[in-house]
N, C-alpha and C. Protein backbone atom coordinates (compact mmCIF):
# COMPACT_ATOMS: atom_id res chain seq x y z
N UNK A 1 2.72 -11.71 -13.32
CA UNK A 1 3.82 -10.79 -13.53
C UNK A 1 5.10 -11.62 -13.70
N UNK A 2 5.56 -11.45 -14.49
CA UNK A 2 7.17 -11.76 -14.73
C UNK A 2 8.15 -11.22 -13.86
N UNK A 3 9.08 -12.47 -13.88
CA UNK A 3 9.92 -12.10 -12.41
C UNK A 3 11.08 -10.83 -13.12
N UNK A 4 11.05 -10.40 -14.51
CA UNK A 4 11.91 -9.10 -14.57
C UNK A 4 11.03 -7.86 -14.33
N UNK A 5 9.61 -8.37 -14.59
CA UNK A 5 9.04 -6.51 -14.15
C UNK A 5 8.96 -6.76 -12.96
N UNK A 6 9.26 -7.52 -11.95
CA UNK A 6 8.96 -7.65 -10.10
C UNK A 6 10.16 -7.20 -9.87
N UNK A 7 11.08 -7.28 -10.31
CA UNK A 7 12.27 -6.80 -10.32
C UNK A 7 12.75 -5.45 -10.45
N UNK A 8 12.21 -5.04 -11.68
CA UNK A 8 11.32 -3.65 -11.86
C UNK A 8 11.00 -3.10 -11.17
N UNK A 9 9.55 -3.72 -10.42
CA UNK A 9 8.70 -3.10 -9.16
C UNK A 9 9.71 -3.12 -7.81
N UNK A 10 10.47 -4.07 -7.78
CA UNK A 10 10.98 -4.18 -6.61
C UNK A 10 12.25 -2.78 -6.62
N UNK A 11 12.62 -2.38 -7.85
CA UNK A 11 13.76 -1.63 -7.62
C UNK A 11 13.47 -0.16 -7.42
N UNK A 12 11.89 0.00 -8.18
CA UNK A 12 11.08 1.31 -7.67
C UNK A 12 11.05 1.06 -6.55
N UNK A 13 10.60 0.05 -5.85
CA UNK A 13 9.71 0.73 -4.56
C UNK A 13 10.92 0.90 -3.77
N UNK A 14 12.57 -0.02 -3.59
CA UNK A 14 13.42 0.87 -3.02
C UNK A 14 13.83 2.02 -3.46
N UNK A 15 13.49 2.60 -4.58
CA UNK A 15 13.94 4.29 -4.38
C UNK A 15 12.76 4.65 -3.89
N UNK A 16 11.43 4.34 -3.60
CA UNK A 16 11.02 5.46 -2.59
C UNK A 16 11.21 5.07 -0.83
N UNK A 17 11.68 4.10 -0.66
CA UNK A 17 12.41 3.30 0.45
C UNK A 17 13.40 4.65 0.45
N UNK A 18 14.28 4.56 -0.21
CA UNK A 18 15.20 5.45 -0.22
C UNK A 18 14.73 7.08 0.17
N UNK A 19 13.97 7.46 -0.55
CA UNK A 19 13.10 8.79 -0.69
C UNK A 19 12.30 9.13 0.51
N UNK A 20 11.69 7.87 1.38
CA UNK A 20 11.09 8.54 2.18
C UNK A 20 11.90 8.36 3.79
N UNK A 21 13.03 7.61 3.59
CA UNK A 21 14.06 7.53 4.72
C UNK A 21 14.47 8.75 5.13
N UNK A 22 14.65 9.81 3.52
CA UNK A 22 15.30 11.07 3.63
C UNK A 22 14.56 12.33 4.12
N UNK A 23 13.10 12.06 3.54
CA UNK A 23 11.87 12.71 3.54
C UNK A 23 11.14 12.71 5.05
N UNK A 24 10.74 11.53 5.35
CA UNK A 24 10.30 11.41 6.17
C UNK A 24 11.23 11.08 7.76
N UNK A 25 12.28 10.70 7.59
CA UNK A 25 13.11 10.44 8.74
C UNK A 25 13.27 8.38 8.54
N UNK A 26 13.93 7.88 9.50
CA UNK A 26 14.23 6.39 9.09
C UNK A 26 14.04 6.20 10.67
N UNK A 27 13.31 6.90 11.73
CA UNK A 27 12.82 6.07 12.75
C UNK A 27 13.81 5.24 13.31
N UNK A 28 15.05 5.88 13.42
CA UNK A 28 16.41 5.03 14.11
C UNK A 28 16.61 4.00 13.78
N UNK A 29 16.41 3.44 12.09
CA UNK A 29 16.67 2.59 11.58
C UNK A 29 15.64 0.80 11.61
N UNK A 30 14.35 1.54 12.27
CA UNK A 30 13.47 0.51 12.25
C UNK A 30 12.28 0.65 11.55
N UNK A 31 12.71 1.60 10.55
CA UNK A 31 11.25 1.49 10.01
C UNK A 31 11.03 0.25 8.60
N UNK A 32 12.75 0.04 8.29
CA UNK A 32 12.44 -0.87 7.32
C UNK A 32 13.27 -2.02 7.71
N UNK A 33 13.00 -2.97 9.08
CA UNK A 33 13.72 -3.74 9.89
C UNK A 33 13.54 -4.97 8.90
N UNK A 34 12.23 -5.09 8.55
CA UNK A 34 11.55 -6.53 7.75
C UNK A 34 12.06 -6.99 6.66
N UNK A 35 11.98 -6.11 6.25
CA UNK A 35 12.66 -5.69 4.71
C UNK A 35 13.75 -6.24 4.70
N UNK A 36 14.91 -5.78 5.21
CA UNK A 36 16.08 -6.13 5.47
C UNK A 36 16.39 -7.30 5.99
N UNK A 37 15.63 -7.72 7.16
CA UNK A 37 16.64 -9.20 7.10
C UNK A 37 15.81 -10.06 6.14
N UNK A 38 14.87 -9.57 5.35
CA UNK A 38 14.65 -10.76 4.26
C UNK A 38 16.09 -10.66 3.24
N UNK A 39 17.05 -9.83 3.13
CA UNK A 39 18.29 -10.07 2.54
C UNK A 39 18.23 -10.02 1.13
N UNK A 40 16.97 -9.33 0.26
CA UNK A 40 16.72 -9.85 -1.10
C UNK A 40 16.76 -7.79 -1.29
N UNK A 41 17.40 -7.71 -2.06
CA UNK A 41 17.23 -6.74 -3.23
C UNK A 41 17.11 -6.87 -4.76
N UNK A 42 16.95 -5.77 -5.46
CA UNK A 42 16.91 -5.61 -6.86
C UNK A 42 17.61 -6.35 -7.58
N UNK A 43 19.10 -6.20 -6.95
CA UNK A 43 20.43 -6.77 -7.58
C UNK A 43 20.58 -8.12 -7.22
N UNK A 44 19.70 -8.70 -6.39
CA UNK A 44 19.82 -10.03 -6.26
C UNK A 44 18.84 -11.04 -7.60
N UNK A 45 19.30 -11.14 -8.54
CA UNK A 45 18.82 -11.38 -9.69
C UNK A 45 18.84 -12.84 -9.24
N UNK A 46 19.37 -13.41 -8.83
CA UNK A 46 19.52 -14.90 -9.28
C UNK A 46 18.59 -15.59 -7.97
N UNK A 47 17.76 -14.50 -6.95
CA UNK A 47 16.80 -15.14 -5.72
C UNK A 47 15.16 -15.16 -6.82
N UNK A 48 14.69 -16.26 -5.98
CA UNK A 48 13.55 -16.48 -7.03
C UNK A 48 12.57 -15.59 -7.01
N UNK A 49 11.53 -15.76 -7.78
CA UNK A 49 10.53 -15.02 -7.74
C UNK A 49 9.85 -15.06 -6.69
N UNK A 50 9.45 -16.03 -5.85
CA UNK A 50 8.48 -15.75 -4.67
C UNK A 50 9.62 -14.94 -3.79
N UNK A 51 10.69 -15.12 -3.74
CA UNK A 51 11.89 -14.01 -2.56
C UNK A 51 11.45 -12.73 -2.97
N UNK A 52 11.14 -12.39 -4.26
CA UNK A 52 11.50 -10.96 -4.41
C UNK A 52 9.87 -10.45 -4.64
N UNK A 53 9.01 -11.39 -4.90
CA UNK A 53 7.04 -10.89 -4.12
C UNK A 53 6.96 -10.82 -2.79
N UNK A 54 7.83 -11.97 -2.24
CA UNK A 54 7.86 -11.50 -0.14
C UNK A 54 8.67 -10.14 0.09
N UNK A 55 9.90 -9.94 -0.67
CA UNK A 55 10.30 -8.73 -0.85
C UNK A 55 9.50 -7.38 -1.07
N UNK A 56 8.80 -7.04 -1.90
CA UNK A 56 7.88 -6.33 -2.52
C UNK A 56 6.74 -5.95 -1.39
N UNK A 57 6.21 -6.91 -1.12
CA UNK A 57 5.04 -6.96 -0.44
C UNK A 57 5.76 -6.28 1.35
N UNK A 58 6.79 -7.39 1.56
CA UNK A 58 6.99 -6.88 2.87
C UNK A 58 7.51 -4.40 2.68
N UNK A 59 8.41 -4.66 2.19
CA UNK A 59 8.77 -3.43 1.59
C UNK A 59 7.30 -2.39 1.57
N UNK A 60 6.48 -2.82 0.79
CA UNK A 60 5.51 -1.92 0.70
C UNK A 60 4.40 -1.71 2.29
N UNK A 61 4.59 -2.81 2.37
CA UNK A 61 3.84 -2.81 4.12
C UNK A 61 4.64 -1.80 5.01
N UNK A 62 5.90 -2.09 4.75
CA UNK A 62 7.12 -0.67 5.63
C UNK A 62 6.36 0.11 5.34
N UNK A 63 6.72 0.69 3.60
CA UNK A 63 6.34 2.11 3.88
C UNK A 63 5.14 2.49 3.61
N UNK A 64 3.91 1.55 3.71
CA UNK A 64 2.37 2.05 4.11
C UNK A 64 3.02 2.30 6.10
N UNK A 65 3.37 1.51 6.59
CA UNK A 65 3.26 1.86 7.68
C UNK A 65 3.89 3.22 8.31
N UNK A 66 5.07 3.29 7.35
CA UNK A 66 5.94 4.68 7.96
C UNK A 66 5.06 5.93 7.54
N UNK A 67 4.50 5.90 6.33
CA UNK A 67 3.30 7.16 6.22
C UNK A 67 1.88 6.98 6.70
N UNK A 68 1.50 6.18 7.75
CA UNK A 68 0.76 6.11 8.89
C UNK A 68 0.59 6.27 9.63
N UNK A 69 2.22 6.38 9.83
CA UNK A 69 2.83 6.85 11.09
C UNK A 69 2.75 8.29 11.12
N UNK A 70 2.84 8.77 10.05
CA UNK A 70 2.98 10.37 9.71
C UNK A 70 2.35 10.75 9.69
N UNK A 71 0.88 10.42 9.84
CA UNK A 71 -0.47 11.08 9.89
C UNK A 71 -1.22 10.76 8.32
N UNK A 72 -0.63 9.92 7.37
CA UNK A 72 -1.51 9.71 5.96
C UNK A 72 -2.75 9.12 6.43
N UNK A 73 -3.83 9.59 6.24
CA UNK A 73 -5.25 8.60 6.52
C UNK A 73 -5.30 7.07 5.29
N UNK A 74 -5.82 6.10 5.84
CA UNK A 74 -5.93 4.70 4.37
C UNK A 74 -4.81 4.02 4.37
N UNK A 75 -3.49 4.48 5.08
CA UNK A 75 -2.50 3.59 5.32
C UNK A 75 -2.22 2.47 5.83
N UNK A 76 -2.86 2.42 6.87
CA UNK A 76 -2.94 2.08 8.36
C UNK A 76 -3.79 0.19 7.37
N UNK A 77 -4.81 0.57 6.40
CA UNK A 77 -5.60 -0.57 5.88
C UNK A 77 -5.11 -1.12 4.97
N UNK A 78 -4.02 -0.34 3.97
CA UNK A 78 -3.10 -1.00 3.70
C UNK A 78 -2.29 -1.94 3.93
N UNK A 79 -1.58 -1.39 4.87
CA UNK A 79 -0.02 -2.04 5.03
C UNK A 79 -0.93 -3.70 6.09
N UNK A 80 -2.24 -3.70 6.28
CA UNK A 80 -2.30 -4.74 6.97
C UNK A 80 -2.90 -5.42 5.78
N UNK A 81 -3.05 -5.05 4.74
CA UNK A 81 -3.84 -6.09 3.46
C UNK A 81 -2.09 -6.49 2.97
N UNK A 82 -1.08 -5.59 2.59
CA UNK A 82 -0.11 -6.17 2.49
C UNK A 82 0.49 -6.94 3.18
N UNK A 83 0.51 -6.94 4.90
CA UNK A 83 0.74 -7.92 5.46
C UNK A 83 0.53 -8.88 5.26
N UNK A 84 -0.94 -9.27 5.05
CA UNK A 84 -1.46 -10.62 4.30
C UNK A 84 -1.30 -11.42 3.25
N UNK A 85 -0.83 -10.24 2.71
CA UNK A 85 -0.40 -10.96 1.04
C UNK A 85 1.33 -11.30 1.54
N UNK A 86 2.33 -11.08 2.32
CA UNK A 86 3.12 -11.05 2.75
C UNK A 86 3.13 -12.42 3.02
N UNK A 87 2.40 -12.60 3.99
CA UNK A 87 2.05 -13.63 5.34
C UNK A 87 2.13 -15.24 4.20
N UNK A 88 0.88 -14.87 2.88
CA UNK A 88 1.08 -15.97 2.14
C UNK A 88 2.16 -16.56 1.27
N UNK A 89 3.22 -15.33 1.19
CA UNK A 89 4.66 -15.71 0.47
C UNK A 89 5.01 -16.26 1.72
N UNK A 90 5.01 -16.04 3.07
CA UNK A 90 6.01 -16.75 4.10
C UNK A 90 6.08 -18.20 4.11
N UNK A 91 4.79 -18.19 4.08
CA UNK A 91 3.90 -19.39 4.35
C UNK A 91 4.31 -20.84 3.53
N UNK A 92 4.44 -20.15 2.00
CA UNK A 92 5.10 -20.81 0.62
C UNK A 92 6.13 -21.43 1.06
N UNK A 93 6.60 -22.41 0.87
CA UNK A 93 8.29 -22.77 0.87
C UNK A 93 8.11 -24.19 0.47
């Protein structure tokens, strides 16, 4: 993938970041703790490509976990396969 469609992907998956904060509630502000202090958004164009796949990946692990939390069944096996794929951007440096 090219780091402008991750960019892409990355700027979808914060609008449903966005969408399910509103939807689902934001858990007193910890449901997307990870996310955040990785410090990388959409608009951060000029962070590299592995910042914004640890981005992505961590992000999507949030919100498998916040609709796991909610009772979605298959989540729960998610957000820990994304963890992993997570775990190997950390790992990178």
């Amino acid at each position: 993938m090219q780091k402008e469609e991750l960019i892409q992907l990355h700027t979808l998956m914060v609008q449903l970041k966005t969408y399910f904060e509103k939807t689902c509630g934001d858990n007193d502000g910890k449901s997307f703790k990870e996310y955040e202090k990785l410090n990388v958004t959409p608009c951060h164009i000029y962070k590299s490509k592995r910042e914004h796949t640890l981005a992505v990946f961590t992000l999507g692990k949030e919100i498998a976990d916040l609709l796991s939390q909610k009772g979605y069944p298959g989540f729960d096996k998610l957000s820990a396969r994304l963890e992993q794929m997570a775990n190997r951007f950390r790992k990178k440096k």
